[in-house]
C-alpha atoms as a PDB file:
ATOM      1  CA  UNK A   1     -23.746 -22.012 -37.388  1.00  0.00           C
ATOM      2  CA  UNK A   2     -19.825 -21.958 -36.852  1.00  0.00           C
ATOM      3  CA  UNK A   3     -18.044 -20.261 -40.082  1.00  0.00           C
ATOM      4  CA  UNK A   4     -16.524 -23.633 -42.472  1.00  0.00           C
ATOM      5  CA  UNK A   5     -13.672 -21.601 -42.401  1.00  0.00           C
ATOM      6  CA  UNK A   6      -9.734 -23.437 -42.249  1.00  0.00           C
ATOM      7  CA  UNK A   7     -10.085 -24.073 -38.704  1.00  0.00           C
ATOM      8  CA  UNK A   8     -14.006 -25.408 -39.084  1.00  0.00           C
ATOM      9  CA  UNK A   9     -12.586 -29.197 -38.929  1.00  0.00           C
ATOM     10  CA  UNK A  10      -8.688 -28.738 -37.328  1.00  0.00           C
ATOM     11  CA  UNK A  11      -8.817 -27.867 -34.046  1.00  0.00           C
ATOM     12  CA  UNK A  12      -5.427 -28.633 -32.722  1.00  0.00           C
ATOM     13  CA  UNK A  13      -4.398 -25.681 -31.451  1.00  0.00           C
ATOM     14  CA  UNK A  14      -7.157 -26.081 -28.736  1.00  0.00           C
ATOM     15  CA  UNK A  15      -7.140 -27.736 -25.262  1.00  0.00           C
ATOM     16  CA  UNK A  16      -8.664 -30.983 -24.395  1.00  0.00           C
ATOM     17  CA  UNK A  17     -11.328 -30.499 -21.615  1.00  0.00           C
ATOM     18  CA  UNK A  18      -8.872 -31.873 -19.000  1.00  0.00           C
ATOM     19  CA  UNK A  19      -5.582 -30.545 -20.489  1.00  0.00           C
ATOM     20  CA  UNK A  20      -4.394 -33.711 -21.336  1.00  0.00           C
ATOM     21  CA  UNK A  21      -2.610 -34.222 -24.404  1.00  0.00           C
ATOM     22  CA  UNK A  22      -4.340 -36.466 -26.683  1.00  0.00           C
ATOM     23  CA  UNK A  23      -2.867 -39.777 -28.669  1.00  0.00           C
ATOM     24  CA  UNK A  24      -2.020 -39.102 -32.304  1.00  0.00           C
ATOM     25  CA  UNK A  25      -4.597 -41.188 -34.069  1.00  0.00           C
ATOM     26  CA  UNK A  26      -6.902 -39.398 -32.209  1.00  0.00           C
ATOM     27  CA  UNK A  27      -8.050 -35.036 -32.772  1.00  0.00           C
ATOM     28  CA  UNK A  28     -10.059 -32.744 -30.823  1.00  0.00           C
ATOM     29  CA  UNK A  29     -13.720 -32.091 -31.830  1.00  0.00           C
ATOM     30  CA  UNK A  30     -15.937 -28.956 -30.204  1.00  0.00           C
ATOM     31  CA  UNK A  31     -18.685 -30.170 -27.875  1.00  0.00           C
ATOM     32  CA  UNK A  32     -21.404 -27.957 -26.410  1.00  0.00           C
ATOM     33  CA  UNK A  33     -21.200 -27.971 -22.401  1.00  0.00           C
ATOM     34  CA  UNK A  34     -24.574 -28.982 -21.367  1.00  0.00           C
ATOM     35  CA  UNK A  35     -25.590 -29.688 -17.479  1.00  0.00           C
ATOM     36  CA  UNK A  36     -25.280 -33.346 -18.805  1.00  0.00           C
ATOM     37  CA  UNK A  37     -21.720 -32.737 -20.878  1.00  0.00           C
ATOM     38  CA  UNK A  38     -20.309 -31.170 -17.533  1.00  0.00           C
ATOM     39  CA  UNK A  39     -21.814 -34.572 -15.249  1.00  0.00           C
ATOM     40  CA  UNK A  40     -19.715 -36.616 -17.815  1.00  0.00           C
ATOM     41  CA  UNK A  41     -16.453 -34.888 -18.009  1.00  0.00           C
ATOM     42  CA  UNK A  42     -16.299 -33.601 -14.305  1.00  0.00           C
ATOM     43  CA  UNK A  43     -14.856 -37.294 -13.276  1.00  0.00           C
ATOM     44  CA  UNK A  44     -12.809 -37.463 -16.062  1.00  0.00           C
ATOM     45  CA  UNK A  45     -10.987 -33.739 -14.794  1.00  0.00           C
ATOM     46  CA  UNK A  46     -12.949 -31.048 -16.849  1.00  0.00           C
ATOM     47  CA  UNK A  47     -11.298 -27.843 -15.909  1.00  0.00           C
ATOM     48  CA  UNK A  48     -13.222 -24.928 -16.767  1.00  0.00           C
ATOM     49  CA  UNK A  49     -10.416 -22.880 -18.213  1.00  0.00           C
ATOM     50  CA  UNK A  50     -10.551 -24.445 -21.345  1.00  0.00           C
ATOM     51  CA  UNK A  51     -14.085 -23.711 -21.756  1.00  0.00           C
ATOM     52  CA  UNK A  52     -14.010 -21.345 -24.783  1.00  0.00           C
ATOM     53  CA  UNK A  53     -17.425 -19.134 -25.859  1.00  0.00           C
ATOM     54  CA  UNK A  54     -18.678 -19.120 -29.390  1.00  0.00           C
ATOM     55  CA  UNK A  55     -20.606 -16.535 -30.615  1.00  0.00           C
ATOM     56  CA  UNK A  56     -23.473 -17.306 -33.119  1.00  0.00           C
ATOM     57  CA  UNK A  57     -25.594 -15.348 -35.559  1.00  0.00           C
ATOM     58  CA  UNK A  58     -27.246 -12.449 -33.283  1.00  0.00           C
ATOM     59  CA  UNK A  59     -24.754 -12.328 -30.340  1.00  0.00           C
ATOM     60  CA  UNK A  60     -25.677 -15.829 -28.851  1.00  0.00           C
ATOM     61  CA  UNK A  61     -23.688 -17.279 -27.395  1.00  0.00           C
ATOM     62  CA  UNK A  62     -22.149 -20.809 -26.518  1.00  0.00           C
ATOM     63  CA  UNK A  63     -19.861 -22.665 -23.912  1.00  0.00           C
ATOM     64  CA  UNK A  64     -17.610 -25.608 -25.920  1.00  0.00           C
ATOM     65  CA  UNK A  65     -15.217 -27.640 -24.755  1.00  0.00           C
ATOM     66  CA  UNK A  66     -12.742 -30.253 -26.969  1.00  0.00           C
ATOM     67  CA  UNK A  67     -12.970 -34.063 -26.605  1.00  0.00           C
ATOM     68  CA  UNK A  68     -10.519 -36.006 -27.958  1.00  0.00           C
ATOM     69  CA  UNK A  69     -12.322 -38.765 -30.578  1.00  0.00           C
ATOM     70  CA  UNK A  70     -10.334 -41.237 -32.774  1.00  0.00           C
ATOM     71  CA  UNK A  71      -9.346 -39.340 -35.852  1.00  0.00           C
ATOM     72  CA  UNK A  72     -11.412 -40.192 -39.739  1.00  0.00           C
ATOM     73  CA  UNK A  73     -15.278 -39.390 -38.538  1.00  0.00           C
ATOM     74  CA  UNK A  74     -15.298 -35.518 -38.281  1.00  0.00           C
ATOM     75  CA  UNK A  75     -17.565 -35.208 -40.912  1.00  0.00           C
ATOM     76  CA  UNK A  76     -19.963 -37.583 -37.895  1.00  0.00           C
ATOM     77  CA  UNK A  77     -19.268 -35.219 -34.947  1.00  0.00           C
ATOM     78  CA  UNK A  78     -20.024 -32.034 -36.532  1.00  0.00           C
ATOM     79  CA  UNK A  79     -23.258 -32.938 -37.473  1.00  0.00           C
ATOM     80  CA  UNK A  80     -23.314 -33.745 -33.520  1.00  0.00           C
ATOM     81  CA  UNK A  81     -22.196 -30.922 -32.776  1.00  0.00           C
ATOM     82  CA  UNK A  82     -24.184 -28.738 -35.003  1.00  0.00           C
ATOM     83  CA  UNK A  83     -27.374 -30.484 -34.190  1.00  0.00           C
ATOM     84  CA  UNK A  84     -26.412 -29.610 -30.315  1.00  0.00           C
ATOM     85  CA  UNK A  85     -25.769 -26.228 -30.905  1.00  0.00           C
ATOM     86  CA  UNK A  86     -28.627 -25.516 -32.923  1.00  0.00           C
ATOM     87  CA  UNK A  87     -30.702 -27.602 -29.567  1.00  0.00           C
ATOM     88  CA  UNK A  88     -28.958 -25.354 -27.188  1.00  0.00           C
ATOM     89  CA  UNK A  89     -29.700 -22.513 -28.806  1.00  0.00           C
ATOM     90  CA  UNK A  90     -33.206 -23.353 -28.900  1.00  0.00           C
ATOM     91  CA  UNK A  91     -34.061 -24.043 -25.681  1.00  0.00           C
ATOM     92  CA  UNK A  92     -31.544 -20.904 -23.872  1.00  0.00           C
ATOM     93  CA  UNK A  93     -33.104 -18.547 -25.920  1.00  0.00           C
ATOM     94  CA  UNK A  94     -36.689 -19.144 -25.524  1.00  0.00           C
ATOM     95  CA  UNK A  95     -38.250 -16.971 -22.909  1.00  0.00           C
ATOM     96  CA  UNK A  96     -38.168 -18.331 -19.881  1.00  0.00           C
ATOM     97  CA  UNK A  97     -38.034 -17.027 -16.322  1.00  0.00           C
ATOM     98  CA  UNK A  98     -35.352 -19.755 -15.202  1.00  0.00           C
ATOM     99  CA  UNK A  99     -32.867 -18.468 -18.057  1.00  0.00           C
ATOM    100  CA  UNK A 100     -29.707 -18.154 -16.469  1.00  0.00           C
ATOM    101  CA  UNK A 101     -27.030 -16.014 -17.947  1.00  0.00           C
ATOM    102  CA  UNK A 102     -24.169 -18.076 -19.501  1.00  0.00           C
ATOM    103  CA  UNK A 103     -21.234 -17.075 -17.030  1.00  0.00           C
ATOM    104  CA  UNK A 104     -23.620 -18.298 -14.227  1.00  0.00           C
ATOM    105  CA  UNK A 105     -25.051 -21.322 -16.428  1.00  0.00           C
ATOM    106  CA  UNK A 106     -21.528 -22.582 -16.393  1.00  0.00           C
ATOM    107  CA  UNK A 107     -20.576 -21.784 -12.405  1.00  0.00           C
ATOM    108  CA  UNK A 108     -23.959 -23.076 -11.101  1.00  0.00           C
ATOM    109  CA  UNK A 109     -24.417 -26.137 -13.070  1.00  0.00           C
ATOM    110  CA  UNK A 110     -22.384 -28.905 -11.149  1.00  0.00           C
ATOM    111  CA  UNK A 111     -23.930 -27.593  -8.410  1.00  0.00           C
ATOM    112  CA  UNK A 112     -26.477 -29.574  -6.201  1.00  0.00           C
ATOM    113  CA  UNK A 113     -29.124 -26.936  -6.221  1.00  0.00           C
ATOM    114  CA  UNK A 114     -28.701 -25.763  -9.602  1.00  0.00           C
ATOM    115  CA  UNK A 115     -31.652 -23.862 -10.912  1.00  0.00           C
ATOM    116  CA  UNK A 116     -30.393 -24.349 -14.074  1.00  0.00           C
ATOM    117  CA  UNK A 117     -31.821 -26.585 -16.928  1.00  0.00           C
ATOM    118  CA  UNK A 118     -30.461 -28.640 -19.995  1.00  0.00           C
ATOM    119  CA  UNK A 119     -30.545 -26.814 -22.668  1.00  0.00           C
ATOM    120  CA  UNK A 120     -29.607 -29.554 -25.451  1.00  0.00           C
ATOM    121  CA  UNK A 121     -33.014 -31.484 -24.205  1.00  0.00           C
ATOM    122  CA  UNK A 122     -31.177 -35.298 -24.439  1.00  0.00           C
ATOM    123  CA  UNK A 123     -28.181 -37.319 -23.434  1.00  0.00           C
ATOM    124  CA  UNK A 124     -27.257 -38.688 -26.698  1.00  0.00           C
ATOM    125  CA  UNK A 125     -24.097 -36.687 -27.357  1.00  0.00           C
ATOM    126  CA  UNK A 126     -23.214 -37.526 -23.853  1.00  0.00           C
ATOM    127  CA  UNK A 127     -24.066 -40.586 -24.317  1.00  0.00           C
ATOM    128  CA  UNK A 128     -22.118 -41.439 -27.501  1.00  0.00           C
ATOM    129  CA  UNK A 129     -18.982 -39.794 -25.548  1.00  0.00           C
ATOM    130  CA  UNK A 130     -19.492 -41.540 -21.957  1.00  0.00           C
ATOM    131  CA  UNK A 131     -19.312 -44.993 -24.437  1.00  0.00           C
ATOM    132  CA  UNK A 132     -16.294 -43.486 -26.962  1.00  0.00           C
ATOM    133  CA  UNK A 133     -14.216 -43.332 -23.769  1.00  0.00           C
ATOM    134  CA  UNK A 134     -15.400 -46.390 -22.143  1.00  0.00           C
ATOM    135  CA  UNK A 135     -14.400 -48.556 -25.519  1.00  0.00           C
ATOM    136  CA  UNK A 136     -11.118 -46.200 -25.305  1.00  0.00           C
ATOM    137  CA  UNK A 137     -10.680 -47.473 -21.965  1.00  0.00           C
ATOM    138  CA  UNK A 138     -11.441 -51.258 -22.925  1.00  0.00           C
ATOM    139  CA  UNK A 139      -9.634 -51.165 -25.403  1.00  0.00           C
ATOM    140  CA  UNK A 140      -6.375 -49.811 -23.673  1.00  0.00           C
ATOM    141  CA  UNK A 141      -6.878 -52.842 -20.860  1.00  0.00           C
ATOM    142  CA  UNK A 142      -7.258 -55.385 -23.409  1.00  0.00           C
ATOM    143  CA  UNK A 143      -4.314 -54.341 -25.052  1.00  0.00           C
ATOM    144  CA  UNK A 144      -2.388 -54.788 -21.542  1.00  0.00           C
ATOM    145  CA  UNK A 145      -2.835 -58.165 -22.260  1.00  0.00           C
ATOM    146  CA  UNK A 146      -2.588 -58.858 -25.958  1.00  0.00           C
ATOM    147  CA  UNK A 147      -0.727 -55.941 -27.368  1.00  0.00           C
ATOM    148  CA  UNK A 148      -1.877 -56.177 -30.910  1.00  0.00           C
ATOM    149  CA  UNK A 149      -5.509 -55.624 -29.642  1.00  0.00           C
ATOM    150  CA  UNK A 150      -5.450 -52.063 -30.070  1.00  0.00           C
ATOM    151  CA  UNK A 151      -5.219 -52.190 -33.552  1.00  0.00           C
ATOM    152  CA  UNK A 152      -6.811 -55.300 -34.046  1.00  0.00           C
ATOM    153  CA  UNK A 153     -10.031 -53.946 -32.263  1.00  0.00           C
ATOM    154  CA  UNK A 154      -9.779 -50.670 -33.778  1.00  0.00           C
ATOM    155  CA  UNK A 155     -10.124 -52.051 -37.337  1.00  0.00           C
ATOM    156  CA  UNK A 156     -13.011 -54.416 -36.068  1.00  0.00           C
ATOM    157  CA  UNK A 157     -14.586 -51.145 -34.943  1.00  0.00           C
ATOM    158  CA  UNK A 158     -13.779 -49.476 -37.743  1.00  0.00           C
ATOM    159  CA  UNK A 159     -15.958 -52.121 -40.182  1.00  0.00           C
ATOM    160  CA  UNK A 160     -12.634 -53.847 -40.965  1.00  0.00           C
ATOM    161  CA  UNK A 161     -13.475 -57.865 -41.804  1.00  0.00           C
ATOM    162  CA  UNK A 162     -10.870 -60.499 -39.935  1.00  0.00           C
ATOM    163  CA  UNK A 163      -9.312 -60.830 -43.989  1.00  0.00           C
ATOM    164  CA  UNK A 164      -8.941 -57.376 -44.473  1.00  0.00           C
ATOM    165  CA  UNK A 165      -7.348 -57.398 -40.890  1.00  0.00           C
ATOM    166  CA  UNK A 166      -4.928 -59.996 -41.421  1.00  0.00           C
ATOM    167  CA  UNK A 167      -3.914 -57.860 -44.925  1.00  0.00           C
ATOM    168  CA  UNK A 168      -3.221 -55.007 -42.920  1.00  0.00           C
ATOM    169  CA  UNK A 169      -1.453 -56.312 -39.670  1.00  0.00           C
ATOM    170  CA  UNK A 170       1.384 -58.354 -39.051  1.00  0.00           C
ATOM    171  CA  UNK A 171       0.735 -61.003 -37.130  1.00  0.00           C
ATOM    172  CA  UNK A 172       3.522 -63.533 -37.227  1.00  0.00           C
ATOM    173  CA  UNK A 173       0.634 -66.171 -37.879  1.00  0.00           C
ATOM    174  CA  UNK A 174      -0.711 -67.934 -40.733  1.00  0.00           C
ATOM    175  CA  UNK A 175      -3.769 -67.046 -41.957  1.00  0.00           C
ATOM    176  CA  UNK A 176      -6.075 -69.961 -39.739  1.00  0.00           C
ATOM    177  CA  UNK A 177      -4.078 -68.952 -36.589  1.00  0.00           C
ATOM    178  CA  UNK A 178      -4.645 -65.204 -37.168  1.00  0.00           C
ATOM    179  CA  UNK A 179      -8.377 -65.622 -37.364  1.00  0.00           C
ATOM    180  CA  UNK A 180      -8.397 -67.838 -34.386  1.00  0.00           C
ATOM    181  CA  UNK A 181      -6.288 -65.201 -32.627  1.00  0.00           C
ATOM    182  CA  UNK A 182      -8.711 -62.156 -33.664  1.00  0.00           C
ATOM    183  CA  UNK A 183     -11.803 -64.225 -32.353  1.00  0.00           C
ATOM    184  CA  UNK A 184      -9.764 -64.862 -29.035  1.00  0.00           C
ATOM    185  CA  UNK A 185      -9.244 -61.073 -28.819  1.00  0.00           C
ATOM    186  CA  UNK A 186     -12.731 -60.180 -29.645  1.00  0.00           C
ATOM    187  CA  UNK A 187     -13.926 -63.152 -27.070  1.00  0.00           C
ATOM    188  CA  UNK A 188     -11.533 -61.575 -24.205  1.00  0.00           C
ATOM    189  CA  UNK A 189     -12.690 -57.955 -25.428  1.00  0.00           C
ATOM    190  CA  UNK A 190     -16.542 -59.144 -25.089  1.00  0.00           C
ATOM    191  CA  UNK A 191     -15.460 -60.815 -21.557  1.00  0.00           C
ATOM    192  CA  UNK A 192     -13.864 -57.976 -20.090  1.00  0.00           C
ATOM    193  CA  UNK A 193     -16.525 -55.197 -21.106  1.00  0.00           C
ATOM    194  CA  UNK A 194     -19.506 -57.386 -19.764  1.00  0.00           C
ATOM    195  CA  UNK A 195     -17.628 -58.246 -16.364  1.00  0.00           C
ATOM    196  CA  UNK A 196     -15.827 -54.551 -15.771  1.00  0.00           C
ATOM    197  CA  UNK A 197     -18.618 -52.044 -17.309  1.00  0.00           C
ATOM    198  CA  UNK A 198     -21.919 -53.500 -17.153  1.00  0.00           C
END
């Protein structure tokens, strides 16, 4: 798999899938463009020049893109990633007589009569990333609202208890009042995602 060289876990000097720039508590981790990774990020502005190609042991080879994911779980999304690669690899190297070659993997598979396949075999990467952005996206509306949200809901998600929360952000409340305010937040967070995204 990918060399665990400097740049194995810092991959700043990349481009986000879209272009965008990315927030600072947040860093770009590789993906592996699947039929089902393209689906997801075409809404969201995928643009294919920063598509990069990996090579792997014996010449195979890869398309990646970068995602950006809150920063602290690396470790978490390279075993993603590796596990996808290793899928990918797999399944586009096993004879087969729809194989397509990777330049024309890439043009023909957001189109309608593809004749393409997936070659990772299951959605949950894409899955994990459709709801990543989705509690991104929550958590940006809530905040709209309630500005302390975003890091109040960031340590909830995060593991952080309503104690450790109150320890570690400044409230202006007492202790009661700040609980009773990180419930309400959680209650409007629960609220909005059921009524906007399900």
């Amino acid at each position: 798999m990918a060399e665990k060289n400097s740049n194995y876990r810092n991959f700043s000097n990349r481009c986000s899938f879209n272009g965008q720039p990315f927030r600072a508590d947040e860093e770009l981790v590789p993906a592996v463009l699947s039929t089902e990774m393209i689906t997801t990020l075409l809404p969201m502005g995928l643009n294919y020049d920063n598509v990069e190609t990996w090579t792997f042991p014996y010449g195979k080879k890869v398309p990646i893109v970068f995602i950006p994911y809150r920063k602290g779980f690396m470790d978490v999304y390279m075993r993603i990633f590796n596990d996808d690669v290793e899928r990918y690899l797999k399944h586009k190297y096993a004879p087969s007589s729809i194989d397509l070659p990777l330049d024309e993997f890439i043009e023909k598979a957001n189109t309608k009569y593809s004749h393409g396949f997936d070659p990772t075999g299951t959605t949950d990467n894409e899955d994990i990333a459709f709801l990543m952005m989705t509690i991104k996206d929550l958590i940006a509306k809530v905040s709209k609202k309630y500005p302390e949200a975003e890091n109040i809901l960031n340590l909830l998600l995060n593991g952080y208890q309503k104690n450790e929360i109150f320890e570690k952000v400044n409230l202006g409340r007492g202790k009661s009042q700040s609980y009773a305010f990180i419930d309400k937040i959680q209650t409007y967070a629960k609220e909005m995602y059921y009524n906007r995204y399900l």
